[in-house]
Protein backbone atom coordinates (compact mmCIF):
# COMPACT_ATOMS: atom_id res chain seq x y z
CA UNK A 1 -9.25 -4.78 -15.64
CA UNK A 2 -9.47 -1.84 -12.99
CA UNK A 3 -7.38 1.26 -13.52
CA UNK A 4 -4.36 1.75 -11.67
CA UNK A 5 -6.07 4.75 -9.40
CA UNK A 6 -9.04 1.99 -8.31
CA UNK A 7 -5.78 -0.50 -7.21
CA UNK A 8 -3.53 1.94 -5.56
CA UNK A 9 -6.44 3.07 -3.02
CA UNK A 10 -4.19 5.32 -0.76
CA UNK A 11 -0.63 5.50 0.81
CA UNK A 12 -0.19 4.52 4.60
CA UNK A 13 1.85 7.24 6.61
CA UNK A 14 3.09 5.99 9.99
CA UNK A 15 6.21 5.97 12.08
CA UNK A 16 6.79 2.23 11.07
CA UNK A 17 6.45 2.99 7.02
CA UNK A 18 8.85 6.50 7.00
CA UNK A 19 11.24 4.40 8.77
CA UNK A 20 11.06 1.89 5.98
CA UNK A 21 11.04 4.50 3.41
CA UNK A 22 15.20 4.67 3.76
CA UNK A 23 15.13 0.76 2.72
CA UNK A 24 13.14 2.26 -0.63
CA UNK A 25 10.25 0.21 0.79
CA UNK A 26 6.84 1.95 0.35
CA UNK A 27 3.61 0.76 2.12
CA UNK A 28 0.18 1.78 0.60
CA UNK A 29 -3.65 0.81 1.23
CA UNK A 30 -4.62 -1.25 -2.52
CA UNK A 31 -7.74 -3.06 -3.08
CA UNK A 32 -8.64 -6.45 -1.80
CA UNK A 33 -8.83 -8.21 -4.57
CA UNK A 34 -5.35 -6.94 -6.23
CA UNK A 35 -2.92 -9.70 -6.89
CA UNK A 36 1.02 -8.91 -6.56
CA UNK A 37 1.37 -8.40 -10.03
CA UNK A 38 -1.17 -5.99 -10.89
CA UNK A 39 -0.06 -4.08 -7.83
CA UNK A 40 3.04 -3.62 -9.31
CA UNK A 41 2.24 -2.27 -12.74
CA UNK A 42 0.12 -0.03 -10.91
CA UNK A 43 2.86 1.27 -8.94
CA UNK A 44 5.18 1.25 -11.94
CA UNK A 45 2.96 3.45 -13.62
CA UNK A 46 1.67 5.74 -11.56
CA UNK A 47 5.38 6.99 -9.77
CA UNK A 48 6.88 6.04 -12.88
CA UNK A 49 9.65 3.86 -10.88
CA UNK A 50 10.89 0.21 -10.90
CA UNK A 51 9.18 -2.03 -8.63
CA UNK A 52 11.55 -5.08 -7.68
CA UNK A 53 9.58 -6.79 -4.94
CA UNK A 54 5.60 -6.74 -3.67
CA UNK A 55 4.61 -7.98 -0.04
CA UNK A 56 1.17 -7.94 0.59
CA UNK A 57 -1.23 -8.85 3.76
CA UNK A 58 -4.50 -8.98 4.49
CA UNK A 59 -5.40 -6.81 7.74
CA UNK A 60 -8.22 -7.78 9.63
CA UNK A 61 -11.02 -5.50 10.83
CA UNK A 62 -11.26 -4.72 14.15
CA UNK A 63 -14.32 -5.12 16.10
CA UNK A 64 -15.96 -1.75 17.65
CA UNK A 65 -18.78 -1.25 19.65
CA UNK A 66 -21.42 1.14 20.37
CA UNK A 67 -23.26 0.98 23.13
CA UNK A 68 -25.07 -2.24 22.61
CA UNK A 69 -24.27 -2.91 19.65
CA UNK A 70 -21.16 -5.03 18.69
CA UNK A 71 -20.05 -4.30 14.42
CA UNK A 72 -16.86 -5.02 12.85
CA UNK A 73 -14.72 -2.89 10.34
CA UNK A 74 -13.57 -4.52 7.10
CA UNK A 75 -10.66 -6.32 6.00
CA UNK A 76 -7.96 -4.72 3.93
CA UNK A 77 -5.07 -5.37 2.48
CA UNK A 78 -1.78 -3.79 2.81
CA UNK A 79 1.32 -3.79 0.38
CA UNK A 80 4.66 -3.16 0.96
CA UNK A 81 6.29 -2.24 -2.19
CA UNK A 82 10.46 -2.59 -2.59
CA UNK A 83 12.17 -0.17 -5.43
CA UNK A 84 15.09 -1.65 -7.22
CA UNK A 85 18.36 0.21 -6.61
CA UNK A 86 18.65 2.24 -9.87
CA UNK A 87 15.03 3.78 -9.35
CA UNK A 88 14.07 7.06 -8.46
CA UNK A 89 12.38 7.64 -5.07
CA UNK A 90 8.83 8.51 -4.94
CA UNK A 91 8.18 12.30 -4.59
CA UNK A 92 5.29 12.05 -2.48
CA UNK A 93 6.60 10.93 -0.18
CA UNK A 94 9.07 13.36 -0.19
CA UNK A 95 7.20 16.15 2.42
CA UNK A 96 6.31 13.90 5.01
């Protein structure tokens, strides 16, 4: 089993996700091969909140070009975490 740090990869900051962030809905970057389970007891443990509801999606890479030459960035997968109620917010957010 991965550690929670190798699941959670990063947090996704844009317009669309601090809007969300009043729903206690909290979007972050995890690792491909993460189920919705163990993306929640990552979560859980890391903020030390209570995780009521996981959405994930797989985001496909784009295709760039330079010059020439035609490549294509990888697929990720995004999760959109819901809090339950009772649970504290998560302070990193906090500043943005």
């Amino acid at each position: 089993m991965a550690s929670h740090y190798d699941i959670i990869l990063k947090p996704i900051i844009t317009e669309k996700s601090m809007n969300q962030m009043a729903d206690r809905k909290y979007t972050f970057k995890v690792d491909i091969k993460a189920n919705k389970t163990e993306i929640k007891k990552a979560v859980e443990k890391i903020f030390d909140v209570k995780v009521e509801k996981v959405n994930t999606m797989i985001v496909k890479g784009k295709t760039k070009r330079l010059g020439k030459y035609e490549g294509k960035r990888p697929d990720w997968k995004k999760a959109i975490v819901t809090l339950t109620p009772d649970s504290k917010s998560i302070e990193f957010f906090e500043g943005m």
